[in-house]
C-alpha atoms as a PDB file:
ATOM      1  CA  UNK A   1      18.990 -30.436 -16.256  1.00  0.00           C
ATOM      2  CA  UNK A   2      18.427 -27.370 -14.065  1.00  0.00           C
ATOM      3  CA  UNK A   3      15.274 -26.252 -15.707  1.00  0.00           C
ATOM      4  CA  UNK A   4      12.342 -26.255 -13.263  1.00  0.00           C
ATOM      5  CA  UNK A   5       9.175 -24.406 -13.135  1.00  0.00           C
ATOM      6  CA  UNK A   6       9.998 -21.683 -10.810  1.00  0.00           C
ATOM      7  CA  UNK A   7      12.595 -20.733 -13.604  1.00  0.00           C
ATOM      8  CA  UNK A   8      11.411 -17.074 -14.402  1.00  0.00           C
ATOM      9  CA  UNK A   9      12.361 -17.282 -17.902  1.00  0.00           C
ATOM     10  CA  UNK A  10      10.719 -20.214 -18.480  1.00  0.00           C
ATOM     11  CA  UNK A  11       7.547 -19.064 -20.178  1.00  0.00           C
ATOM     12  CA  UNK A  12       9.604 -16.826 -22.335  1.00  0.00           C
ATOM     13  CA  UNK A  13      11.700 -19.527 -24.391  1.00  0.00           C
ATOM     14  CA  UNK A  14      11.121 -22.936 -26.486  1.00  0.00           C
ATOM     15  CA  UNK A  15      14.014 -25.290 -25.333  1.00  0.00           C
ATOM     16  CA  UNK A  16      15.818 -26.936 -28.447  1.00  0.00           C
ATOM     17  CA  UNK A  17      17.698 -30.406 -27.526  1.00  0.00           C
ATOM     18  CA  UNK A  18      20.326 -32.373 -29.899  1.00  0.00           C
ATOM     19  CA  UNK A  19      20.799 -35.812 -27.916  1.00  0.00           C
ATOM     20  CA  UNK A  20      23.403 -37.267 -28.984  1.00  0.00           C
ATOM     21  CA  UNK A  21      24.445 -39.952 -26.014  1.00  0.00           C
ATOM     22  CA  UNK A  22      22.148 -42.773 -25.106  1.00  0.00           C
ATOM     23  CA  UNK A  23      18.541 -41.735 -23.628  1.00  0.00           C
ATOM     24  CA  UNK A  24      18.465 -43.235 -20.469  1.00  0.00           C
ATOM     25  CA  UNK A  25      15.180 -43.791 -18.593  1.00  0.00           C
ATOM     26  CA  UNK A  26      15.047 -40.839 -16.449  1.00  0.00           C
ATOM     27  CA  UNK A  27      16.406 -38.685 -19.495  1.00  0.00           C
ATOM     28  CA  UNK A  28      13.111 -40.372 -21.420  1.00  0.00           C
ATOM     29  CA  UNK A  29      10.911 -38.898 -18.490  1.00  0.00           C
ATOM     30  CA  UNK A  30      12.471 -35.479 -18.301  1.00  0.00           C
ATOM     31  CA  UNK A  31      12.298 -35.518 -22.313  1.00  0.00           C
ATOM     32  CA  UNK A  32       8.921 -36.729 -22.645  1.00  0.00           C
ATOM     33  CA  UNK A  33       7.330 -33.939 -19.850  1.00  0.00           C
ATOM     34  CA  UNK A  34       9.541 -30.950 -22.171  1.00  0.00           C
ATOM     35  CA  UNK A  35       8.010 -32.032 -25.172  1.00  0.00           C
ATOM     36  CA  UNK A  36       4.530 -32.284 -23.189  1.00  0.00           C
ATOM     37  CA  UNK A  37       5.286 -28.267 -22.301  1.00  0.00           C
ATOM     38  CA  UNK A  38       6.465 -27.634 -26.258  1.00  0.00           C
ATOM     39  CA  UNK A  39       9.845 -27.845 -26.283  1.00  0.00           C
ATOM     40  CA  UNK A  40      11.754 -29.644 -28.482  1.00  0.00           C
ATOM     41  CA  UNK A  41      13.614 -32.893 -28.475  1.00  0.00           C
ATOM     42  CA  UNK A  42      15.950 -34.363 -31.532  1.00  0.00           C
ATOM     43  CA  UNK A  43      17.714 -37.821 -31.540  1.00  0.00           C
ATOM     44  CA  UNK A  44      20.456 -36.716 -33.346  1.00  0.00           C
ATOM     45  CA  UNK A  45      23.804 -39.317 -34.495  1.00  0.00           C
ATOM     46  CA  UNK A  46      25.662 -40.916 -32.006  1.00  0.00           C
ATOM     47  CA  UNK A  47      28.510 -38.705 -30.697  1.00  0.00           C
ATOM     48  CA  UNK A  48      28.201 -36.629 -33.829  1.00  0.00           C
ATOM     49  CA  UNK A  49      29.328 -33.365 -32.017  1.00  0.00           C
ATOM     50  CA  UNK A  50      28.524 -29.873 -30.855  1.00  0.00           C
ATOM     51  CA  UNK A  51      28.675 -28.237 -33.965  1.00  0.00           C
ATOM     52  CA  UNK A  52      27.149 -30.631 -35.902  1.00  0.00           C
ATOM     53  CA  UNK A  53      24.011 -30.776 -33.407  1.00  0.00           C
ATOM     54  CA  UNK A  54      24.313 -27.180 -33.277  1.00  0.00           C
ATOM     55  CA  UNK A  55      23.682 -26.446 -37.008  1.00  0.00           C
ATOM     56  CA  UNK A  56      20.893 -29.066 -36.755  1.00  0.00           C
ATOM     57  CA  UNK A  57      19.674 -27.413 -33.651  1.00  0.00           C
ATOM     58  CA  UNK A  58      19.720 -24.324 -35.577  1.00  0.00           C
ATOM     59  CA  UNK A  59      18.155 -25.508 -38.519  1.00  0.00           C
ATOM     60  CA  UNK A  60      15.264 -26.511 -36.879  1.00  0.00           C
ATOM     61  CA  UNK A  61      14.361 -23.235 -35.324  1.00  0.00           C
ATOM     62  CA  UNK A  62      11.258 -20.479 -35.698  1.00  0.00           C
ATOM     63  CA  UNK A  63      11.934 -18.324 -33.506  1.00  0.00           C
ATOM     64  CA  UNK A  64      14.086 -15.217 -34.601  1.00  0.00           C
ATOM     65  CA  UNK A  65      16.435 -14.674 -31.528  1.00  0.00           C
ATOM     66  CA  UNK A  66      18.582 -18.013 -30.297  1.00  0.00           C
ATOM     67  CA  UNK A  67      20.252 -18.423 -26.809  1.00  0.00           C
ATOM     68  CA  UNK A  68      22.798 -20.587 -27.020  1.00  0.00           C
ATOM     69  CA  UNK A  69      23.686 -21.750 -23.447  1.00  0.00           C
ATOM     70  CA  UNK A  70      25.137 -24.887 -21.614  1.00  0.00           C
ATOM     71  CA  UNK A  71      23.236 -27.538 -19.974  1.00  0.00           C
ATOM     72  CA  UNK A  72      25.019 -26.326 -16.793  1.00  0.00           C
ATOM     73  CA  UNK A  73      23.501 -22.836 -16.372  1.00  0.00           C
ATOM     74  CA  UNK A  74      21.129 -21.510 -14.136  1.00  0.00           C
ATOM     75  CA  UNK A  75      18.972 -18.010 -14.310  1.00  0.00           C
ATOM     76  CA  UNK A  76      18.437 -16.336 -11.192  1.00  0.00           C
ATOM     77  CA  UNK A  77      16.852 -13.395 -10.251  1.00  0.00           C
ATOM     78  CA  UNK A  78      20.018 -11.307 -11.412  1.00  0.00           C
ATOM     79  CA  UNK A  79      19.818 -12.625 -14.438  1.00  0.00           C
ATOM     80  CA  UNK A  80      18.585  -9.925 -16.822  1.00  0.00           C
ATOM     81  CA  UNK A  81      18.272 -10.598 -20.356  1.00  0.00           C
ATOM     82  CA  UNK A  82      16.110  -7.753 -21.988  1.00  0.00           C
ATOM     83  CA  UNK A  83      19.442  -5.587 -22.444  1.00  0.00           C
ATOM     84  CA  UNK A  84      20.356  -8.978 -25.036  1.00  0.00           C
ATOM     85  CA  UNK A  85      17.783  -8.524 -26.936  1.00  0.00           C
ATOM     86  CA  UNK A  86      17.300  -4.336 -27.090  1.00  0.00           C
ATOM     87  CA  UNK A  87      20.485  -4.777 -28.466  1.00  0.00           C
ATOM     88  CA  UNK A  88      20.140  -6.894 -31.057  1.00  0.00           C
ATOM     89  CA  UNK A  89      16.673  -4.949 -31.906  1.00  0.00           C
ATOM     90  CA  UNK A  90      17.982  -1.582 -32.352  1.00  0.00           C
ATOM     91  CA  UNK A  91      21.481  -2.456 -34.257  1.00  0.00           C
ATOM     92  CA  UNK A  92      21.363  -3.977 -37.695  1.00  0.00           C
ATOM     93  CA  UNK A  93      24.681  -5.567 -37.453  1.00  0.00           C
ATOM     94  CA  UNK A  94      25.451  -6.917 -34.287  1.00  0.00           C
ATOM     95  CA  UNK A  95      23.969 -10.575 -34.085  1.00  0.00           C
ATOM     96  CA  UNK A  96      25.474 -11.522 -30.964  1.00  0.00           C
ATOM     97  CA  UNK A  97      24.853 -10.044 -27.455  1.00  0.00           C
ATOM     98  CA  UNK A  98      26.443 -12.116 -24.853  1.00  0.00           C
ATOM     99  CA  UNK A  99      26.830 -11.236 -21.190  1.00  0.00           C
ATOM    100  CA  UNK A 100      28.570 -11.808 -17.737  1.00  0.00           C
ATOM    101  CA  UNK A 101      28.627 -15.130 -15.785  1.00  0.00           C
ATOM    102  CA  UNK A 102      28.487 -15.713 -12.207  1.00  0.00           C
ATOM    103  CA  UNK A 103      30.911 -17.784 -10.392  1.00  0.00           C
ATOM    104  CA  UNK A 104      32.762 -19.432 -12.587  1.00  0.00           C
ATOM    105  CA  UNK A 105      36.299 -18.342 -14.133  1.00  0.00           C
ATOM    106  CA  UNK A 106      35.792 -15.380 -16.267  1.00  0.00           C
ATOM    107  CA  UNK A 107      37.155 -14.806 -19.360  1.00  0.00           C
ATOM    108  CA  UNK A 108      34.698 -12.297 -20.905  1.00  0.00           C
ATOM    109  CA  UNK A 109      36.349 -11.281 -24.100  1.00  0.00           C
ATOM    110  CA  UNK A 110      40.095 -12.303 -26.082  1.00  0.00           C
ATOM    111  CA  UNK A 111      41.550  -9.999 -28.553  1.00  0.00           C
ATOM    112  CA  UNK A 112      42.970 -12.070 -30.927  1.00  0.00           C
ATOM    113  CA  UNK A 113      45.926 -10.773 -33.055  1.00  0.00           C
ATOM    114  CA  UNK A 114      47.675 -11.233 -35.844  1.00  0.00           C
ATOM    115  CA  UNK A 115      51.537 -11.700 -35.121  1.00  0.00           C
ATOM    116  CA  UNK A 116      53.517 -11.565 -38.495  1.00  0.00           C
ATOM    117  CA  UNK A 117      57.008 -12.065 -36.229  1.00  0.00           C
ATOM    118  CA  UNK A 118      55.445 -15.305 -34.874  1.00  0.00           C
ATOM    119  CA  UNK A 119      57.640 -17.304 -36.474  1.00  0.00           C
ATOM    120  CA  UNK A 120      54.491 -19.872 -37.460  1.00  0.00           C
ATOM    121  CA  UNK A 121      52.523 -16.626 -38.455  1.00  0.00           C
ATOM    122  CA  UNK A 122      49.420 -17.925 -36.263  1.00  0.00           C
ATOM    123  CA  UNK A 123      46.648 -16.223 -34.801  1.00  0.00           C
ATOM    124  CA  UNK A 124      47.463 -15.684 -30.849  1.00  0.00           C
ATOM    125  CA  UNK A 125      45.122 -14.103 -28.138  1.00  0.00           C
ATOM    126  CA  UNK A 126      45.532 -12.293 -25.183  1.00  0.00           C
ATOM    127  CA  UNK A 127      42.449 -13.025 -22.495  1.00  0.00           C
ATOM    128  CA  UNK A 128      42.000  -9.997 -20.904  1.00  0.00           C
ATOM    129  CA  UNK A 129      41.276  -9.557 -17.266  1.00  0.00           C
ATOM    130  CA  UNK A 130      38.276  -8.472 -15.430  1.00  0.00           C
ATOM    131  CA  UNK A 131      39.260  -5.396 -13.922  1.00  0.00           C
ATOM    132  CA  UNK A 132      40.889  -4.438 -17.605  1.00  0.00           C
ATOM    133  CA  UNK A 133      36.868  -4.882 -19.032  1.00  0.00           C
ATOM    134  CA  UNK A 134      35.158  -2.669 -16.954  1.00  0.00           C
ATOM    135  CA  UNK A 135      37.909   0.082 -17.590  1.00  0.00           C
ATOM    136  CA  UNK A 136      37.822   0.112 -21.596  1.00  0.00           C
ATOM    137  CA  UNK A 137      35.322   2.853 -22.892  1.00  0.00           C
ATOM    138  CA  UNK A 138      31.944   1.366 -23.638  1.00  0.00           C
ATOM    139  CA  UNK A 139      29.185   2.526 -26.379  1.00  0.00           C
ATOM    140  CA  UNK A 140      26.378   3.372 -25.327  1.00  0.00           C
ATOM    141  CA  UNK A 141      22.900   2.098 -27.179  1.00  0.00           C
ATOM    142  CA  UNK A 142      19.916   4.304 -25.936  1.00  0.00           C
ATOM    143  CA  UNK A 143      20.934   3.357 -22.443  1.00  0.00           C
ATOM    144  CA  UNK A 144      22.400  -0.010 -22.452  1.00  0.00           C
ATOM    145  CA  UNK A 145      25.967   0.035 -22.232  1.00  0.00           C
ATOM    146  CA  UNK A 146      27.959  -2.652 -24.469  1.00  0.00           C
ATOM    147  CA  UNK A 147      31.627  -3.377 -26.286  1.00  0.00           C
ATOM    148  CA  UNK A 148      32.461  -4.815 -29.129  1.00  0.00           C
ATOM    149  CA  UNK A 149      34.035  -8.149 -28.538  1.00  0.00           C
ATOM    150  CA  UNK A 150      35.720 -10.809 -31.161  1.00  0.00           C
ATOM    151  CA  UNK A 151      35.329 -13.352 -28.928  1.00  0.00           C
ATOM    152  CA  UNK A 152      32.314 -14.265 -26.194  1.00  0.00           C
ATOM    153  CA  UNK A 153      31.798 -17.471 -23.923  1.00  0.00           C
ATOM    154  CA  UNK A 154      28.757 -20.020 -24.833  1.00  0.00           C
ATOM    155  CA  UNK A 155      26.452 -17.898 -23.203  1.00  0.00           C
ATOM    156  CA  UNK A 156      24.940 -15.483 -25.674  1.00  0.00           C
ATOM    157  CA  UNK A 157      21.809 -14.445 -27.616  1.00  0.00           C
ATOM    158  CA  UNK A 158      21.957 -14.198 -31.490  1.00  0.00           C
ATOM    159  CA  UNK A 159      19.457 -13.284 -34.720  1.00  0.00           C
ATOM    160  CA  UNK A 160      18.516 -16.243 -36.320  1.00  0.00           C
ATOM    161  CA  UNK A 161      18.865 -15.124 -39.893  1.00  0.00           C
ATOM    162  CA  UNK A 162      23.258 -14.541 -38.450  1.00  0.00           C
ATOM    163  CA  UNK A 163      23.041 -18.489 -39.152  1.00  0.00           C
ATOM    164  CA  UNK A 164      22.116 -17.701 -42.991  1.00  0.00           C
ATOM    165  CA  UNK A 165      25.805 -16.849 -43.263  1.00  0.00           C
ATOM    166  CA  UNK A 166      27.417 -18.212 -40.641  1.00  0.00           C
ATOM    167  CA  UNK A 167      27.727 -21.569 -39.156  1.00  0.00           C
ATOM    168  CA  UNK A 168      29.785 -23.994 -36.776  1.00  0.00           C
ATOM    169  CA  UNK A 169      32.436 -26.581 -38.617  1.00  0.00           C
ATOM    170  CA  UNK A 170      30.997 -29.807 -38.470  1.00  0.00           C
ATOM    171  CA  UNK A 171      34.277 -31.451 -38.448  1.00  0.00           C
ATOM    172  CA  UNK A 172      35.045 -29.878 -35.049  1.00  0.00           C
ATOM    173  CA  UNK A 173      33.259 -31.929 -32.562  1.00  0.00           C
ATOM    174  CA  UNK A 174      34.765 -29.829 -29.545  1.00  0.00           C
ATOM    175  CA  UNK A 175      36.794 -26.820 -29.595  1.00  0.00           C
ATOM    176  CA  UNK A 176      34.230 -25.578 -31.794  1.00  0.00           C
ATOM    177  CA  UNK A 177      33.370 -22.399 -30.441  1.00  0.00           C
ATOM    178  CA  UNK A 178      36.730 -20.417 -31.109  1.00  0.00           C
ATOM    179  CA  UNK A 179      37.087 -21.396 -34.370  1.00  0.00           C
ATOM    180  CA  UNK A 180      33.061 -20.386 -34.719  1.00  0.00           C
ATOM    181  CA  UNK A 181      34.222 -16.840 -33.337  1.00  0.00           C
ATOM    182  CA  UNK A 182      37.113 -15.977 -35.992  1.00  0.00           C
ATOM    183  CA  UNK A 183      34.858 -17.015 -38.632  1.00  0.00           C
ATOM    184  CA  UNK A 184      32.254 -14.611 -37.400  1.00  0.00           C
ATOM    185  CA  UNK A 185      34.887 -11.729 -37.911  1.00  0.00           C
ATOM    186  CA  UNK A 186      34.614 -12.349 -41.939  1.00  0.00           C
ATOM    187  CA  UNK A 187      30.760 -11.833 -41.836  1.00  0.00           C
ATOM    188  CA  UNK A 188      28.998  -8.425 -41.674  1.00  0.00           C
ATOM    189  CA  UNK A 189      27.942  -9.562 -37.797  1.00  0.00           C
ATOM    190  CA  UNK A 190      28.972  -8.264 -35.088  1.00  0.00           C
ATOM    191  CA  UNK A 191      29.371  -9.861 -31.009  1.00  0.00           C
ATOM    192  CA  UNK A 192      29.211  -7.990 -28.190  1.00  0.00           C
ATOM    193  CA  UNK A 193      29.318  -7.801 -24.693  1.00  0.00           C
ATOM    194  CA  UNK A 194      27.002  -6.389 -22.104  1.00  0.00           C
END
């Protein structure tokens, strides 16, 4: 909904949508004039979910590299994301770059940890704070700083071929994405945070 042509990134990206809700008449418009500029447009099941559309999304794709962003987000001019993908070009095994967001609650990374005393024997996390982010020791990839990261907000770019081993739990219509994020941790791939 916030995509306009003076969006600077706009020429850059084809725009994948899973609708799942009822197409009203002004989303028919705004659908019709993105398909009229390529992008793409899928009448998916009715509330079937965001991991379900997801994995269709996915499925659908050509491209190699795949942001996966909320309707809700806007680039401006301080958004920068060639770091994302120099990342992702010079490191075999990361397949997730993800990076800061602007005004809105942050809650860049969670270390999740395994607490045999917990008397359930669950997996808890600890959300780290801002401040505590910028102080940890970053690596540094031919000039673009970065961390390591088991968990990353819906605002990242990843490889395609991640998806060949990886994918979202169809049965979880919501609360998909930290489930997603453990998963990821059994895989060779790696997420990061820039």
């Amino acid at each position: 909904k916030t995509y306009s042509d003076v969006n600077r990134f706009q020429t850059f990206f084809k725009i994948y949508i899973g609708e799942q809700g009822e197409i009203t008449q002004e989303k028919a418009e705004l659908y019709h004039k993105l398909e009229e500029m390529g992008h793409k447009i899928f009448k998916l099941p009715y509330n079937c979910g965001l991991s379900y559309a997801r994995n269709y999304l996915i499925s659908q794709v050509k491209e190699p590299y795949i942001l996966v962003i909320d309707d809700d987000y806007i680039f401006t001019e301080e958004s920068h994301l060639e770091p994302f993908f120099r990342l992702l070009v010079e490191n075999e095994n990361i397949g997730i770059v993800a990076g800061k967001l602007k005004n809105r609650e942050q809650t860049p990374v969670k270390i999740f940890v395994d607490k045999p005393k917990n008397e359930m024997n669950i997996l808890t996390h600890i959300v780290l704070p801002e401040e505590y982010i910028y102080s940890i020791e970053t690596k540094i990839q031919k000039s673009v700083p970065y961390f390591e990261s088991e968990y990353v907000l819906n605002f990242f770019i990843a490889k395609k071929e991640m998806f060949n081993d990886i994918k979202w739990d169809n049965e979880l219509k919501l609360v998909e994405h930290s489930d997603f994020m453990l998963r990821l941790k059994t895989t060779k791939w790696k997420a990061v945070y820039t």
